[in-house]
Protein backbone atom coordinates (compact mmCIF):
# COMPACT_ATOMS: atom_id res chain seq x y z
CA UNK A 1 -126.72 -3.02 -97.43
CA UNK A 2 -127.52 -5.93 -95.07
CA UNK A 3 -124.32 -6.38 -93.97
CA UNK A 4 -123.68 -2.83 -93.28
CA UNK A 5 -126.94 -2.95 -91.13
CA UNK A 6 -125.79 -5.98 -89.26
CA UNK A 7 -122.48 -3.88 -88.80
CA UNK A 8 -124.66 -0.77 -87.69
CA UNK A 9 -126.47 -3.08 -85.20
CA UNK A 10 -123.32 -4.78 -83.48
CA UNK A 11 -121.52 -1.41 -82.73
CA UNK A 12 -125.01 -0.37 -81.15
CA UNK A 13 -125.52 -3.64 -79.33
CA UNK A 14 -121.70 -3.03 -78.25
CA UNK A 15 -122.12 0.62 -77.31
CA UNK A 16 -125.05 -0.08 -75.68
CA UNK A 17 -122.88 -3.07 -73.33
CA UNK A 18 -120.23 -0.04 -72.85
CA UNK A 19 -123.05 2.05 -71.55
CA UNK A 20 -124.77 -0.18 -69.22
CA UNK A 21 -121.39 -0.84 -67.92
CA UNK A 22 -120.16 2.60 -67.13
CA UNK A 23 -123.88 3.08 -65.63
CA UNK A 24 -123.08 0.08 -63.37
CA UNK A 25 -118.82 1.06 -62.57
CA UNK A 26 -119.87 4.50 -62.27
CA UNK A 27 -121.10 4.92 -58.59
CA UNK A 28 -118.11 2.54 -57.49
CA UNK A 29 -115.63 4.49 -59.14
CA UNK A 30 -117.24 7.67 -57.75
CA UNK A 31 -117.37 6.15 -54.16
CA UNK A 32 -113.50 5.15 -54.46
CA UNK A 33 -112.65 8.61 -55.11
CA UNK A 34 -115.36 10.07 -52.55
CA UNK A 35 -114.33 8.20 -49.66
CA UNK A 36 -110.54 8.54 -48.21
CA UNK A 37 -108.87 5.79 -46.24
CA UNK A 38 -110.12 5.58 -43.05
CA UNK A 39 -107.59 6.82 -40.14
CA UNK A 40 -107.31 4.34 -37.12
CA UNK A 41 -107.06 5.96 -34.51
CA UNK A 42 -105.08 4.38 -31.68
CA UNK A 43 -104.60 7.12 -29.27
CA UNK A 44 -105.86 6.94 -25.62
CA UNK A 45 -107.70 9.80 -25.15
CA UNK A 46 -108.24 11.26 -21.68
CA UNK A 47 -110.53 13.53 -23.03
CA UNK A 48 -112.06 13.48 -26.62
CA UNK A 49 -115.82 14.41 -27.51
CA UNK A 50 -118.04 11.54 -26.74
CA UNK A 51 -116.16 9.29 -24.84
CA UNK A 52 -118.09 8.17 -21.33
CA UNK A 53 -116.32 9.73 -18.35
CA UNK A 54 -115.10 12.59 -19.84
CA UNK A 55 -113.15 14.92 -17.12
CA UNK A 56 -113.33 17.68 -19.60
CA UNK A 57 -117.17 18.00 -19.71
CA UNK A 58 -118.63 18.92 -16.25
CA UNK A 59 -121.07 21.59 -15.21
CA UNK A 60 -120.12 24.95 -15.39
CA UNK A 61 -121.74 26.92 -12.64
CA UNK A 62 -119.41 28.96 -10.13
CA UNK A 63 -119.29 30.02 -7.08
CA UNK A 64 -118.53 33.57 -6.81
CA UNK A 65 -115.77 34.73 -3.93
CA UNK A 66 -114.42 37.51 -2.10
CA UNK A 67 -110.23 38.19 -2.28
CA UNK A 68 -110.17 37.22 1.54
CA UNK A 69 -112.22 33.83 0.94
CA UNK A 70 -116.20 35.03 1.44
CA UNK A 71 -118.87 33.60 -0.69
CA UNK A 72 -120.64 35.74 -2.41
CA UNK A 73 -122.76 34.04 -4.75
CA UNK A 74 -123.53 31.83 -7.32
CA UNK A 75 -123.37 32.54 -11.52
CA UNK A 76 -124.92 29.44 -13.61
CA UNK A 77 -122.76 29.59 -16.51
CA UNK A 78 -123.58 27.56 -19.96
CA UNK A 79 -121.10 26.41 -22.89
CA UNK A 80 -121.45 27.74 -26.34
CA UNK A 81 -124.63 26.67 -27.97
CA UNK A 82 -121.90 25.97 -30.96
CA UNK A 83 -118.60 25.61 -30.02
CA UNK A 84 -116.79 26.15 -32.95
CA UNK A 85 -112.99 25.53 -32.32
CA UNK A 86 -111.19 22.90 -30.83
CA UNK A 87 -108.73 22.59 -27.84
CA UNK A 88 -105.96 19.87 -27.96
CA UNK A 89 -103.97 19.62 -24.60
CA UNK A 90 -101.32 18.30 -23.17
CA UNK A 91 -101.09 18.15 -19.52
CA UNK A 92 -98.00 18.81 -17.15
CA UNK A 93 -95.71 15.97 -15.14
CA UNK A 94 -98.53 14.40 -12.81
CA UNK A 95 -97.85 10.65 -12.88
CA UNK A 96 -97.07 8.66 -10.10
CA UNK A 97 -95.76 5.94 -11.51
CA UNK A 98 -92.88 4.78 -10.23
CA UNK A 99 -91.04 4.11 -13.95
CA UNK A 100 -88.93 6.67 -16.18
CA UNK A 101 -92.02 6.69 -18.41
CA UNK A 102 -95.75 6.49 -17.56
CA UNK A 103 -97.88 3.96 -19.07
CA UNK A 104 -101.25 4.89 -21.03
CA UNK A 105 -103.40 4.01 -17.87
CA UNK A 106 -105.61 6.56 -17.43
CA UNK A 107 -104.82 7.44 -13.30
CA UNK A 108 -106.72 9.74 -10.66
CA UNK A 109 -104.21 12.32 -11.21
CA UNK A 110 -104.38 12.38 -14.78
CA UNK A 111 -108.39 12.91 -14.49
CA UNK A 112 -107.80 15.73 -11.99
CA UNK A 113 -105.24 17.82 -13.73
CA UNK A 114 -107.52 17.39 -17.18
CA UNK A 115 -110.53 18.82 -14.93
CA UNK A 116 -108.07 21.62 -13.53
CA UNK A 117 -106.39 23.00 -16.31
CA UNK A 118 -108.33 21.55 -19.37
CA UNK A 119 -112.03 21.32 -18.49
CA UNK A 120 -113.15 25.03 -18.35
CA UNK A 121 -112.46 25.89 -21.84
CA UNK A 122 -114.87 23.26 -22.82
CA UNK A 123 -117.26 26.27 -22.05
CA UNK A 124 -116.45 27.27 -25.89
CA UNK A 125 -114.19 24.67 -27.36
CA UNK A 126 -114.23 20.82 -28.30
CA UNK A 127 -111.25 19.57 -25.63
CA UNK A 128 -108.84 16.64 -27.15
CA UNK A 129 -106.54 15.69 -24.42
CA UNK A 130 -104.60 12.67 -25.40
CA UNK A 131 -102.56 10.10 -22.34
CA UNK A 132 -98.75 10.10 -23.41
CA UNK A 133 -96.10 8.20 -21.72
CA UNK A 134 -94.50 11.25 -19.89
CA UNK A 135 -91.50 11.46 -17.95
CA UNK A 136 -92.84 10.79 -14.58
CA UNK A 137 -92.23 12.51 -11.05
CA UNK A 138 -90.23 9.89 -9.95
CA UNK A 139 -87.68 10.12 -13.00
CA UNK A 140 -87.95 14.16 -12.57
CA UNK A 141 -87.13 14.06 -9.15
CA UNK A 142 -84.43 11.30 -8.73
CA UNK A 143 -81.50 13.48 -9.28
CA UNK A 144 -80.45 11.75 -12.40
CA UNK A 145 -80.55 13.14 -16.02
CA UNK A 146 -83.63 12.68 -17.69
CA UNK A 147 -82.86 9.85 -20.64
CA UNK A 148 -83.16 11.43 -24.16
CA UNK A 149 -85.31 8.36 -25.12
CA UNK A 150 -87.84 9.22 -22.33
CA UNK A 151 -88.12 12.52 -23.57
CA UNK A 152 -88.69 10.91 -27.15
CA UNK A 153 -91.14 8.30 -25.97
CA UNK A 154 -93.19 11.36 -24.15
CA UNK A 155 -92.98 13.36 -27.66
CA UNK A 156 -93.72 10.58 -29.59
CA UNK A 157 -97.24 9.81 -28.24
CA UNK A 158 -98.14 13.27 -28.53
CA UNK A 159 -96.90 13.96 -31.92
CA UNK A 160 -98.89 10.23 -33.48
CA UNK A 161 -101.99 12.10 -31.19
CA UNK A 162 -101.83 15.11 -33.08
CA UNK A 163 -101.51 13.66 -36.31
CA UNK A 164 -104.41 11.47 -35.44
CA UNK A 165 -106.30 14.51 -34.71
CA UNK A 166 -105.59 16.43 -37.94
CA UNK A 167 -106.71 13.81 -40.41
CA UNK A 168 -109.50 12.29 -38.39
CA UNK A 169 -111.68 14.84 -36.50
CA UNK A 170 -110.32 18.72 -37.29
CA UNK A 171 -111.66 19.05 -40.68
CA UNK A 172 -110.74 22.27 -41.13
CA UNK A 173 -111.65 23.90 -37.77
CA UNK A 174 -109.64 26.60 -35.65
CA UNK A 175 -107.42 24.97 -32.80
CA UNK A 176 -105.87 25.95 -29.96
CA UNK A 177 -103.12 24.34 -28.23
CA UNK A 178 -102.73 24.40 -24.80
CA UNK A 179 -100.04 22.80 -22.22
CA UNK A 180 -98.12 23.42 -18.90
CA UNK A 181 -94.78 22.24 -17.51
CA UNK A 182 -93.84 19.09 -19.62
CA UNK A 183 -97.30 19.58 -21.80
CA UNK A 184 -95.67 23.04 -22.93
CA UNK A 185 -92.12 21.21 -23.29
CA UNK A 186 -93.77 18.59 -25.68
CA UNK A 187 -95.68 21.60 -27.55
CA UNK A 188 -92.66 23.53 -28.30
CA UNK A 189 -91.34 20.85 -29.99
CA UNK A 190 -94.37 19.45 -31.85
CA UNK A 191 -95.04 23.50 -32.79
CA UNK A 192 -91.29 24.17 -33.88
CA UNK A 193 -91.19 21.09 -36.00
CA UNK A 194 -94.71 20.48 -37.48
CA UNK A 195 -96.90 23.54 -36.81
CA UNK A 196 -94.44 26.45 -37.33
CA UNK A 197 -93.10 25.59 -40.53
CA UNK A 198 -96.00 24.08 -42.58
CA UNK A 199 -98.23 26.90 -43.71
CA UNK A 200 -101.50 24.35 -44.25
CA UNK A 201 -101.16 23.75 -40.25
CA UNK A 202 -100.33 27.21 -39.24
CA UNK A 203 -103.70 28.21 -40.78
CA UNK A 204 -105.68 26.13 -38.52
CA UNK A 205 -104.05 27.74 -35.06
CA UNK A 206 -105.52 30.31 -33.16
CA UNK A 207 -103.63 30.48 -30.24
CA UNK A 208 -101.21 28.47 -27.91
CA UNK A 209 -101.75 28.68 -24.00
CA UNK A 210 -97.93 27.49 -23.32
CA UNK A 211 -97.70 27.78 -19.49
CA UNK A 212 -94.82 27.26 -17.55
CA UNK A 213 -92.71 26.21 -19.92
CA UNK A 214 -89.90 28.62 -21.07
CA UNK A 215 -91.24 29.82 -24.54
CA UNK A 216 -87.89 31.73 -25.69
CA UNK A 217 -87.71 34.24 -28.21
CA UNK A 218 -84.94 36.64 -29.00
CA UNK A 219 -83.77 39.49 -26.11
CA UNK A 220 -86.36 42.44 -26.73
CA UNK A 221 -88.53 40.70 -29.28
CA UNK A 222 -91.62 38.70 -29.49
CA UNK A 223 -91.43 36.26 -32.61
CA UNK A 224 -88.63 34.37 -33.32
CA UNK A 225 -86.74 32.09 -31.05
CA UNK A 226 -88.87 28.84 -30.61
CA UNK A 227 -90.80 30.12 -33.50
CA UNK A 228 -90.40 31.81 -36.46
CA UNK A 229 -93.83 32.64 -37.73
CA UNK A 230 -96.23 32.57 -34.42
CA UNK A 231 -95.42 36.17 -32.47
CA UNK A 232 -96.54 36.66 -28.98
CA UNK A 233 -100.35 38.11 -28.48
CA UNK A 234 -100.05 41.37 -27.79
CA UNK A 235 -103.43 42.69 -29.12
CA UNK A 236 -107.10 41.90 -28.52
CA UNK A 237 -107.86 41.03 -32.19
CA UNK A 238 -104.54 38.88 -32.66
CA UNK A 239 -105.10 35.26 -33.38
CA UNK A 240 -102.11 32.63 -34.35
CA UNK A 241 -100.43 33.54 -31.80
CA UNK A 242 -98.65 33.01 -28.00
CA UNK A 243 -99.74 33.39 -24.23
CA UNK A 244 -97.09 32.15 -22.22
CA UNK A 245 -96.47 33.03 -18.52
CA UNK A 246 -94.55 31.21 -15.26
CA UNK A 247 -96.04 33.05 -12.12
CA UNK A 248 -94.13 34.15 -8.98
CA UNK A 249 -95.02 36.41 -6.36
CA UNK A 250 -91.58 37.29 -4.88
CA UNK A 251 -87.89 37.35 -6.63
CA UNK A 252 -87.14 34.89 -8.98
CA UNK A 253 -84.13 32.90 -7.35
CA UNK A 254 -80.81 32.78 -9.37
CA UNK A 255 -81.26 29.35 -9.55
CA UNK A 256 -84.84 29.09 -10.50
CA UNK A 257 -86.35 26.78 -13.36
CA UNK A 258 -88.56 29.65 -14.99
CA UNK A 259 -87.94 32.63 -16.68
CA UNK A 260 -84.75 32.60 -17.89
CA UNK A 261 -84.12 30.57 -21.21
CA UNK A 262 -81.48 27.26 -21.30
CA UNK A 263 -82.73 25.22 -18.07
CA UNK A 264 -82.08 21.34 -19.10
CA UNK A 265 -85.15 19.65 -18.87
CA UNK A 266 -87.54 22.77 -20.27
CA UNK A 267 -85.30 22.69 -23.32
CA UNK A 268 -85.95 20.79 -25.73
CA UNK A 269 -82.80 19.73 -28.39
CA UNK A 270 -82.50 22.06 -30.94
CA UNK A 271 -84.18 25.33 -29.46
CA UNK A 272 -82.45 28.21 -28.45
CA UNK A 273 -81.17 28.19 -25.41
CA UNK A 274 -79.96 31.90 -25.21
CA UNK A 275 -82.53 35.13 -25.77
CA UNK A 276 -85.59 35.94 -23.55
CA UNK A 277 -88.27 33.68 -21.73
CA UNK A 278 -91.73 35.09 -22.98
CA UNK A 279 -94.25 36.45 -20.84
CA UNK A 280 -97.22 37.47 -21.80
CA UNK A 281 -100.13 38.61 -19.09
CA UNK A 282 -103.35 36.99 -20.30
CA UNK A 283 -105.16 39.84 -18.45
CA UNK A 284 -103.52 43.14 -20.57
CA UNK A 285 -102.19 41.54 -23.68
CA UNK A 286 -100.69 45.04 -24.82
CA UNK A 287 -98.76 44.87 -21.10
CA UNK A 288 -98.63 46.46 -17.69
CA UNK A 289 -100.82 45.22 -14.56
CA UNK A 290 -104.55 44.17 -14.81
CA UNK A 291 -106.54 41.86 -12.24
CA UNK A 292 -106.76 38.57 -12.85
CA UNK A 293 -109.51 36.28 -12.48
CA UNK A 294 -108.62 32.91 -11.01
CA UNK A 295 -111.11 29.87 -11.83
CA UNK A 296 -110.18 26.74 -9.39
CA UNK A 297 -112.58 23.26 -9.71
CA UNK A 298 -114.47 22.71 -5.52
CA UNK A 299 -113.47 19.39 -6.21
CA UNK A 300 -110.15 18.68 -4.52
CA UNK A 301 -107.04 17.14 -6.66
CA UNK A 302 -106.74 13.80 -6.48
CA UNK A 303 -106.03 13.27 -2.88
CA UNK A 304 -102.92 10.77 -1.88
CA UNK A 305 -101.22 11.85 -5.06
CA UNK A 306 -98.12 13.94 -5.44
CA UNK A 307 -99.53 16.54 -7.05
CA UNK A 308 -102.83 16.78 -4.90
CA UNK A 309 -100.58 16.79 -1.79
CA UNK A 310 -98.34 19.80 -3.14
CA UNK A 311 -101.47 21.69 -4.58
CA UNK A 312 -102.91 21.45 -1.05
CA UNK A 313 -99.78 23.29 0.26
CA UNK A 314 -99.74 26.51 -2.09
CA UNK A 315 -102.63 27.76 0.10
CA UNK A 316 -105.37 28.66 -2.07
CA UNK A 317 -108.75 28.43 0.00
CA UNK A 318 -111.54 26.31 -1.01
CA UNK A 319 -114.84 27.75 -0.82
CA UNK A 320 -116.43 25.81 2.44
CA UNK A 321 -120.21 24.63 1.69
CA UNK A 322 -119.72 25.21 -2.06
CA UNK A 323 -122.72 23.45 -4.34
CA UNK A 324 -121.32 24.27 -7.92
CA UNK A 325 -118.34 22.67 -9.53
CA UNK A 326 -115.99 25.58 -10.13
CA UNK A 327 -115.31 29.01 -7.49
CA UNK A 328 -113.87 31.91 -9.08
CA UNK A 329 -111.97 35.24 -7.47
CA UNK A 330 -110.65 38.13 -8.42
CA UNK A 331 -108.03 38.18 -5.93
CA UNK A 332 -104.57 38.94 -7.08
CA UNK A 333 -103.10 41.65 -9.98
CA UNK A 334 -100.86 40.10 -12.57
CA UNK A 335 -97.69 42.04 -14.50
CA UNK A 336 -95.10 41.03 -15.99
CA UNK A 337 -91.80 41.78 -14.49
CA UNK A 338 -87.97 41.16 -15.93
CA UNK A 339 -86.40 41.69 -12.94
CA UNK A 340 -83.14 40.19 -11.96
CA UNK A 341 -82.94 38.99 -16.32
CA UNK A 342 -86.20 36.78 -15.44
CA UNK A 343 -89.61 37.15 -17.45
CA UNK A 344 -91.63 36.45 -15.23
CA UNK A 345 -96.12 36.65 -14.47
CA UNK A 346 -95.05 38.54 -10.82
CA UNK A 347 -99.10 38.64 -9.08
CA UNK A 348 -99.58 40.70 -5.53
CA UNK A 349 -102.84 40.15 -3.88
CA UNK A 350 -105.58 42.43 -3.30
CA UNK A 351 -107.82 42.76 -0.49
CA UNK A 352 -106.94 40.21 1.85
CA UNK A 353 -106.09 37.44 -0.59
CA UNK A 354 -103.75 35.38 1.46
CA UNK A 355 -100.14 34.98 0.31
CA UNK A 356 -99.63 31.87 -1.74
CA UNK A 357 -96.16 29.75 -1.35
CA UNK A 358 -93.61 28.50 -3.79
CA UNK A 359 -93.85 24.66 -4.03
CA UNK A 360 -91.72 22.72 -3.53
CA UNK A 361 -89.21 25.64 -3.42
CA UNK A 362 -88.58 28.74 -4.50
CA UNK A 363 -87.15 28.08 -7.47
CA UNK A 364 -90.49 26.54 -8.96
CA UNK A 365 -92.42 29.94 -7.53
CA UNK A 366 -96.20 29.51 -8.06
CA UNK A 367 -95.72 26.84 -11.08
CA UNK A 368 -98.62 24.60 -10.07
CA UNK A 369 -101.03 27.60 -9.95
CA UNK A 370 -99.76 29.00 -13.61
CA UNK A 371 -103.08 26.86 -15.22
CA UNK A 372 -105.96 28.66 -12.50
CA UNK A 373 -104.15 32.17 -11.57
CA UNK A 374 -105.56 33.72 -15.00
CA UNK A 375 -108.25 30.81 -16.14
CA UNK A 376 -110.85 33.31 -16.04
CA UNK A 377 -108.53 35.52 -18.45
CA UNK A 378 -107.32 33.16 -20.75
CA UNK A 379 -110.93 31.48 -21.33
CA UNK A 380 -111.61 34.85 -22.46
CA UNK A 381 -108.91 35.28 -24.54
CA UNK A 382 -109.74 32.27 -26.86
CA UNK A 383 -112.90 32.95 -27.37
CA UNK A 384 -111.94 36.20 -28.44
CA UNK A 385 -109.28 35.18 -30.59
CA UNK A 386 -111.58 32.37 -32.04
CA UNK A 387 -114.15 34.74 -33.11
CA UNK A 388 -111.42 36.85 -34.95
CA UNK A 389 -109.94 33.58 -36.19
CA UNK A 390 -113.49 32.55 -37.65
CA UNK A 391 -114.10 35.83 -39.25
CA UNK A 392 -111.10 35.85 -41.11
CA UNK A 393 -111.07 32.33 -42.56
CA UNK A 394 -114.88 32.10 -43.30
CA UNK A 395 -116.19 31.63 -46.63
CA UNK A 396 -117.65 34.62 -47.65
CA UNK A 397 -121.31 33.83 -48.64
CA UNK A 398 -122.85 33.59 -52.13
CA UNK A 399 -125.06 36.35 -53.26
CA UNK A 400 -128.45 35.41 -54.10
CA UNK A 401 -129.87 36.27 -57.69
């Protein structure tokens, strides 16, 4: 009987040691499985929630014009008390550095075309812009063939950026994706090979802005093409979906970069090159001719650069005597035209809005305009599409007993 007492009190004494022990490895083992590896993040972001400097977080107010150039007011305009979504953008070929590829220095120009094309939808989205080391205007302009390493290098950046911001700072939210020029180049690849396919991803998209780019689907259709699962909007209450546009306001040139689908350096390897160029007018998804509203910042592009320099020379006034950041005008009607076997954003202006020109040519029409022509419009447009996004991917709530 003593023995089997003594017995009785080891295994309690050793139970008892088991116990205190799992009490003690308990909240480590719980924290190991709580906490996931944390993400380094080694983009350079030119614009990213938080960071100091931010181009894509200014003021909002606008100055309110006439067609012909007349101020007629001012609007104070606010963000989202919430913004719920997120942007991620990519911008278009700006640098002026004198290499193939850019470096990750963060440039007037690339802080002006951020505030140009990026900043307003900061009105109702978080705006993730990372730098990437694009093919610059001196490689895209020497006459040679763009290397398929630069193009690579350019894709590369982006592609680590996006990764970074899927595992590090989405956590579950509604994105849209928004580029121009080479930014839409880079997202038609990046969408075709790791948004596209991959259901988990697709979920998270509400729309891509792909401007200027060349988004090709098949003749007559709207999905398919670059895409096989992301149609073009075409109704109010669509989300996951396309807005893509190149804008002209005379005949598209035989010759012309935009609007017709297979032009070198807007195709990326391994997308069609045959089919249709999308177009898609941001102010009458469902088609025909609306009036656009066109959002510009008062603050000029960075002057001395290329791209400041050419903006200049399109011609679109600047309010004189402006106090708020932004000017918007309702000054020219938007449709989209196939004329000539070239889908095109063809605009006419409306009283008095002066006649823009094609820079540097023709052949480019009004492609450094595509990002302001319809800003008004397209900010729209994602908040719309975010709010139908949001209502069909929120949890529906518990009831209450």
């Amino acid at each position: 009987m003593q023995e089997g007492s003594q017995g009785f009190r080891r295994s309690g004494i050793v139970i008892g040691l088991v116990l205190a022990l799992g009490c003690l490895l308990a909240p480590s083992a719980l924290a190991a499985k709580k906490h996931k590896k944390q993400v380094k993040d080694t983009t350079v972001w030119l614009c990213k929630p938080g960071i100091p400097n931010n181009p894509c977080e200014p003021g909002f107010d606008t100055t309110l014009m006439s067609p012909s150039g007349q101020v007629m007011g001012t609007e104070s305009v606010k963000p989202d008390r919430k913004r719920k979504f997120d942007c991620f953008y990519v911008y278009p070929t700006v640098s002026d550095d004198k290499t193939t590829n850019s470096d990750l220095s963060i440039d007037p120009e690339e802080r002006s075309i951020a505030l140009y094309q990026a900043a307003r939808y900061s009105l109702h989205c978080r705006v993730f812009a990372p730098m990437y080391r694009q093919v610059t205007l001196a490689a895209l302009f020497s006459g040679n063939p763009i290397p398929p390493d630069a193009a690579l290098l350019a894709y590369g950046d982006v592609l680590s950026a996006w990764k970074i911001y899927l595992r590090k700072y989405n956590r579950g939210r509604g994105v849209v994706l928004i580029g121009h020029s080479q930014g839409t180049v880079v997202l038609r690849e990046l969408v075709h090979q790791v948004v596209d396919p991959k259901k988990k991803v697709l979920r998270h998209l509400v729309s891509a802005l792909l401007l200027g780019g060349n988004v090709t689907v098949p003749e007559g259709g709207t999905v398919g093409g670059d895409f096989q699962h992301i149609p073009a909007c075409r109704k109010a209450k669509q989300f996951s979906c396309v807005i893509s546009f190149s804008t002209f306001d005379a005949p598209v040139p035989n010759d012309s970069r935009f609007g017709r689908p297979g032009f070198g350096s807007l195709t990326p390897p391994g997308l069609p090159t045959i089919g249709d160029v999308l177009c898609t007018n941001p102010a009458a998804l469902r088609g025909g001719s609306a009036l656009l509203t066109s959002v510009f910042p008062t603050e000029p592009f960075a002057p001395g650069t290329t791209i400041g320099i050419a903006t200049g020379a399109v011609g679109q006034p600047m309010p004189s005597g402006a106090t708020t950041p932004w000017f918007q005008a309702q000054a020219y009607t938007g449709a989209c035209d196939a004329s000539n076997d070239a889908h095109v954003l063809q605009i006419s202006s409306v009283g008095g809005a002066p006649t823009l020109h094609a820079v540097p040519d023709a052949t480019w029409g009004l492609h450094l305009v595509d990002a302001n022509i319809a800003l008004g419009n397209l900010t729209d447009d994602v908040a719309r599409q975010a709010k139908f996004w949001l209502q069909a991917n929120s949890k529906p709530k518990k009831k209450q007993h």
